[in-house]
Protein backbone atom coordinates (compact mmCIF):
# COMPACT_ATOMS: atom_id res chain seq x y z
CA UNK A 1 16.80 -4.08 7.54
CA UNK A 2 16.91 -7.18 5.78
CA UNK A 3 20.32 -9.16 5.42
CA UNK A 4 23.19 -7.92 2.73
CA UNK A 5 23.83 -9.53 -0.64
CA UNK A 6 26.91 -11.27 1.63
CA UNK A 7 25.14 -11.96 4.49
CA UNK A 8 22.10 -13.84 2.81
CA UNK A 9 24.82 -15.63 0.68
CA UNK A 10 27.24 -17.06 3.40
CA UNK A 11 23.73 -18.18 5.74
CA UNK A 12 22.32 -19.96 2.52
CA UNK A 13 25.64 -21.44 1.33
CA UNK A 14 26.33 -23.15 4.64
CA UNK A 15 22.58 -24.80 4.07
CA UNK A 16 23.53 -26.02 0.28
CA UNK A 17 22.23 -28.15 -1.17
CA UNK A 18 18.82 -26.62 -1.17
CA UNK A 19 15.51 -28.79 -0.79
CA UNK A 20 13.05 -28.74 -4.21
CA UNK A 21 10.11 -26.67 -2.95
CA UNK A 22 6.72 -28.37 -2.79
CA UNK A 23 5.86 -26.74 -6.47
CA UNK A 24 7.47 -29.21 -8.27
CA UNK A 25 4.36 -31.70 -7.23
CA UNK A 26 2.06 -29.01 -8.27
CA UNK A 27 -0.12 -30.55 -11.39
CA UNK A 28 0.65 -26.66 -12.63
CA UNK A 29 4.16 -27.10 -12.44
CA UNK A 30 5.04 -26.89 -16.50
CA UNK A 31 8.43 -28.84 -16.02
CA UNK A 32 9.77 -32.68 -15.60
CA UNK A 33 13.05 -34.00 -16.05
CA UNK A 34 12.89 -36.25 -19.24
CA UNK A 35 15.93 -38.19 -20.61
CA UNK A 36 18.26 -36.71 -18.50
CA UNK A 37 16.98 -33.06 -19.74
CA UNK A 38 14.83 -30.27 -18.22
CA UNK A 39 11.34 -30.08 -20.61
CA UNK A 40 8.21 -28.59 -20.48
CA UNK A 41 5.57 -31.15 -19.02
CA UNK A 42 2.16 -31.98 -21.95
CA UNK A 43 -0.34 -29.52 -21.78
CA UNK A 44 -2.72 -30.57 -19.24
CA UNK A 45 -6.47 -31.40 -22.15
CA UNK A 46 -9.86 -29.14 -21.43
CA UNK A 47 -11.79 -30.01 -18.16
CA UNK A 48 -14.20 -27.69 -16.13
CA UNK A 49 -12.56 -25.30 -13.80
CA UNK A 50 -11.82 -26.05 -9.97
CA UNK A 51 -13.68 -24.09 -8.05
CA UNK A 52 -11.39 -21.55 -6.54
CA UNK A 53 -11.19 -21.21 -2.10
CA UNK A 54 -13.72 -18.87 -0.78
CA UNK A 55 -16.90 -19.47 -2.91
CA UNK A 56 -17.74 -21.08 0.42
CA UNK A 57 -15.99 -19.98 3.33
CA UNK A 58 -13.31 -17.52 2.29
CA UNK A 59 -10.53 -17.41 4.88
CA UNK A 60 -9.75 -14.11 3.49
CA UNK A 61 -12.67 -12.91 5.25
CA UNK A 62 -11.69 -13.80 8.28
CA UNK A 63 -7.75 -13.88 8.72
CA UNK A 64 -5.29 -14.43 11.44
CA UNK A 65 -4.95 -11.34 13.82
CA UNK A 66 -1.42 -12.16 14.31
CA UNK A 67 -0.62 -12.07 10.43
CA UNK A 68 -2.41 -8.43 9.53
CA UNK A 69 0.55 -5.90 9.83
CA UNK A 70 -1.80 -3.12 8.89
CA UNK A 71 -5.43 -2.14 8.16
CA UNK A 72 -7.65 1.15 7.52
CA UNK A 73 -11.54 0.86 6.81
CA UNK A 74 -11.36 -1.02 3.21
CA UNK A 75 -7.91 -2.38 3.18
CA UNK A 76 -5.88 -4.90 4.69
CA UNK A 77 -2.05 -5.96 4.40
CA UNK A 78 -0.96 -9.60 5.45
CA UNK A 79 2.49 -10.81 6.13
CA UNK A 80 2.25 -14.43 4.49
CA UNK A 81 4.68 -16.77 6.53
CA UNK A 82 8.28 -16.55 6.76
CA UNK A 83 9.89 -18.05 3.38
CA UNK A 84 12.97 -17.72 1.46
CA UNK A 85 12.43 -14.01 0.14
CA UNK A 86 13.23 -11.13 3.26
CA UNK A 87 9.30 -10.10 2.78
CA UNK A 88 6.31 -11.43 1.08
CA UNK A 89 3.16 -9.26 1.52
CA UNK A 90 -0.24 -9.31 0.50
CA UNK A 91 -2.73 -7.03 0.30
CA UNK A 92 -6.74 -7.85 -0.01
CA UNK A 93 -9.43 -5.69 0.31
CA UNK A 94 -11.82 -6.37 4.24
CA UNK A 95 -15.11 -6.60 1.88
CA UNK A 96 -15.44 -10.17 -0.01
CA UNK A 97 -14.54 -8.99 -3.46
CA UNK A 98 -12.45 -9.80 -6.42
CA UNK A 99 -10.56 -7.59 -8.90
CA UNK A 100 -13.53 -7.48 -11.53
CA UNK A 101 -16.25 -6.35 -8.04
CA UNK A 102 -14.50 -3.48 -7.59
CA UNK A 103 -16.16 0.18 -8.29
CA UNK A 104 -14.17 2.75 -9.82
CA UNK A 105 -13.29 4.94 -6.07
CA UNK A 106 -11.99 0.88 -4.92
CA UNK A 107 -10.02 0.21 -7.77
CA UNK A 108 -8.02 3.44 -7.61
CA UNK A 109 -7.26 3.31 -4.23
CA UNK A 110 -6.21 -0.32 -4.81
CA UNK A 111 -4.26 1.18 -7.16
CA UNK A 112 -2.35 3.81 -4.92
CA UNK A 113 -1.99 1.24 -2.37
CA UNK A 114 0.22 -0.95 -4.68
CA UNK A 115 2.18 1.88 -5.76
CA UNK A 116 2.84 2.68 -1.79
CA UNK A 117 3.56 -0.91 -0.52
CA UNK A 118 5.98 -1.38 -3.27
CA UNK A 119 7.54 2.26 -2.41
CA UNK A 120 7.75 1.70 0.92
CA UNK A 121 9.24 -2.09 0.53
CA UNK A 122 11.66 -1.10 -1.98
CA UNK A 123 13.03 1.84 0.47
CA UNK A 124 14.44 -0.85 3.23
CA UNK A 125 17.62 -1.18 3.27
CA UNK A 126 18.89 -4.13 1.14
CA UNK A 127 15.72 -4.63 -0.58
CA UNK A 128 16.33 -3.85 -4.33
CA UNK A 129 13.16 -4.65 -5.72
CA UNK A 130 9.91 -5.38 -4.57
CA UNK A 131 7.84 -7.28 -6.85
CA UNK A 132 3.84 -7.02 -6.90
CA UNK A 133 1.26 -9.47 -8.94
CA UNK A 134 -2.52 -10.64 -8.36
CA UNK A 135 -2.98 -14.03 -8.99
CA UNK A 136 -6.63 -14.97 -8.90
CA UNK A 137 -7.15 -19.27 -9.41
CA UNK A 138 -6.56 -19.95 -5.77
CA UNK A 139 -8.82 -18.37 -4.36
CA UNK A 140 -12.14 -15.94 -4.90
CA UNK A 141 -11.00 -13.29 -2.70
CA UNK A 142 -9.08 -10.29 -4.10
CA UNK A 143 -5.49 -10.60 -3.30
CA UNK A 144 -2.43 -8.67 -4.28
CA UNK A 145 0.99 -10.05 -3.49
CA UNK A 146 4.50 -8.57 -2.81
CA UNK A 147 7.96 -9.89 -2.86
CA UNK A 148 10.81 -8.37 -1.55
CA UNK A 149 14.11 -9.44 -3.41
CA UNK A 150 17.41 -8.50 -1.59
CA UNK A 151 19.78 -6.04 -3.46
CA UNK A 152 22.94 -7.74 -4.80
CA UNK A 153 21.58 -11.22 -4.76
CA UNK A 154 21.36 -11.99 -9.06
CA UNK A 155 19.88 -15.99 -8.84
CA UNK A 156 16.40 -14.19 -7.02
CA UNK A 157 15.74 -11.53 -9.73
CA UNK A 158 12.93 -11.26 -12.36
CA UNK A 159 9.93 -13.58 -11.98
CA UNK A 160 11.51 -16.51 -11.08
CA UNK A 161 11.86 -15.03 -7.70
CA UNK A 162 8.76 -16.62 -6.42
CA UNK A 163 10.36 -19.86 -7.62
CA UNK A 164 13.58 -19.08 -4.88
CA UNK A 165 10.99 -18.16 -2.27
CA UNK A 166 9.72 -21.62 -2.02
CA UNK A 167 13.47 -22.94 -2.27
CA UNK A 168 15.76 -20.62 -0.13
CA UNK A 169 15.35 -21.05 3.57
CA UNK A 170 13.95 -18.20 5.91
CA UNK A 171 15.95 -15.77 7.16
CA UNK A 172 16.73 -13.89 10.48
CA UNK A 173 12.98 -13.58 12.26
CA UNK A 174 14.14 -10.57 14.29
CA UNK A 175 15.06 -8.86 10.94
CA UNK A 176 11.84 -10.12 9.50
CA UNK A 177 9.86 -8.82 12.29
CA UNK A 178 11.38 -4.89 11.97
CA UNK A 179 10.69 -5.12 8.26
CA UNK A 180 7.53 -5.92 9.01
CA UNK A 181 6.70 -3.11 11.78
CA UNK A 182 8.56 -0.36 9.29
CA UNK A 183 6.24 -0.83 6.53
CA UNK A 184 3.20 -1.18 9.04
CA UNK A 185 4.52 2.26 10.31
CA UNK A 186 4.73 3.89 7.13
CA UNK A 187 1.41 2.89 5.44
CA UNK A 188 -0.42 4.07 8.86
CA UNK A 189 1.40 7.53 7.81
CA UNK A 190 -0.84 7.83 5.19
CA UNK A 191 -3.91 5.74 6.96
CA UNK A 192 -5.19 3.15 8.27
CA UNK A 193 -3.28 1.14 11.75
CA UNK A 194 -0.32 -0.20 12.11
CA UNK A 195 -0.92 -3.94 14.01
CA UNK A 196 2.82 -4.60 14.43
């Protein structure tokens, strides 16, 4: 169960003030300080696209055991490293392919998988939302990513919540780790192996 509104806000107070996450370096990052004022950075001018991680060796492919929380025959779900938000998920398909690769049969069941994970997220205690998106630039292989936002907690909601993620600190691993194992447990429910 992850922490209450008041819990999460006493542990993080006592850390205050908070670090700037590493995304304010990102050449993404659409913001700088100028004259004293918060404004959006220049619009970066046309040049070829990066190639994206995996086009070689796509670490996707292969993950860390000790990060897959679940799995069935098509379908895998990763816990991404504790961070600021109680839970951040994502979920990738075991066969190297991207969001555009997939047939009609794997894009539904990608489909009822995101509906699930965000069901079963959003019915731990203290989680009021869980957030879900598929961002593709990073990297080739498919992967869809969830973000648990504590109930009660107002500065983490919306999409800015992946901003706080990177900023708040991590909180209680034990509580982490029975998060982790309860949505394992209740995706296996429906299929697939719990790994936690």
């Amino acid at each position: 169960m992850a922490e209450s509104a008041e819990e999460f806000y006493a542990r993080v107070h006592a850390l205050e003030p908070l670090a700037t996450p590493s995304i304010a370096q990102w050449s993404v990052f659409p913001w700088e300080v100028r004259d004293g004022a918060l404004a959006p950075r220049p619009v970066s001018p046309p040049a070829p696209e990066t190639s994206r991680v995996g086009e070689q060796d796509c670490p996707a492919c292969s993950p860390d055991p000790a990060s897959l929380i679940w799995r069935d025959d098509l379908w895998q779900v990763r816990a991404m490293a504790p961070s600021g938000l109680p839970l951040v998920l994502m979920l990738e398909p075991i066969e190297h392919l991207d969001l555009p690769h997939l047939d009609d049969d794997q894009a539904a069941e990608w489909g009822r998988l995101v509906a699930r994970v965000t069901r079963i997220v959003e019915g731990l205690p203290n989680i009021a939302r869980c957030h879900s998106g598929r961002w593709g630039d990073g990297a080739e292989h498919l992967h869809t990513w969830f973000f648990a936002r504590i109930e009660g907690i107002e500065s983490t909601k919306g999409s800015l919540a992946i901003e706080w993620d990177d900023i708040l600190p991590p909180g209680p691993a034990e509580i982490r780790a029975a998060d982790l194992a309860e949505v394992a447990r209740k995706l296996a429910t429906h299929d697939g192996h719990a790994l936690v």
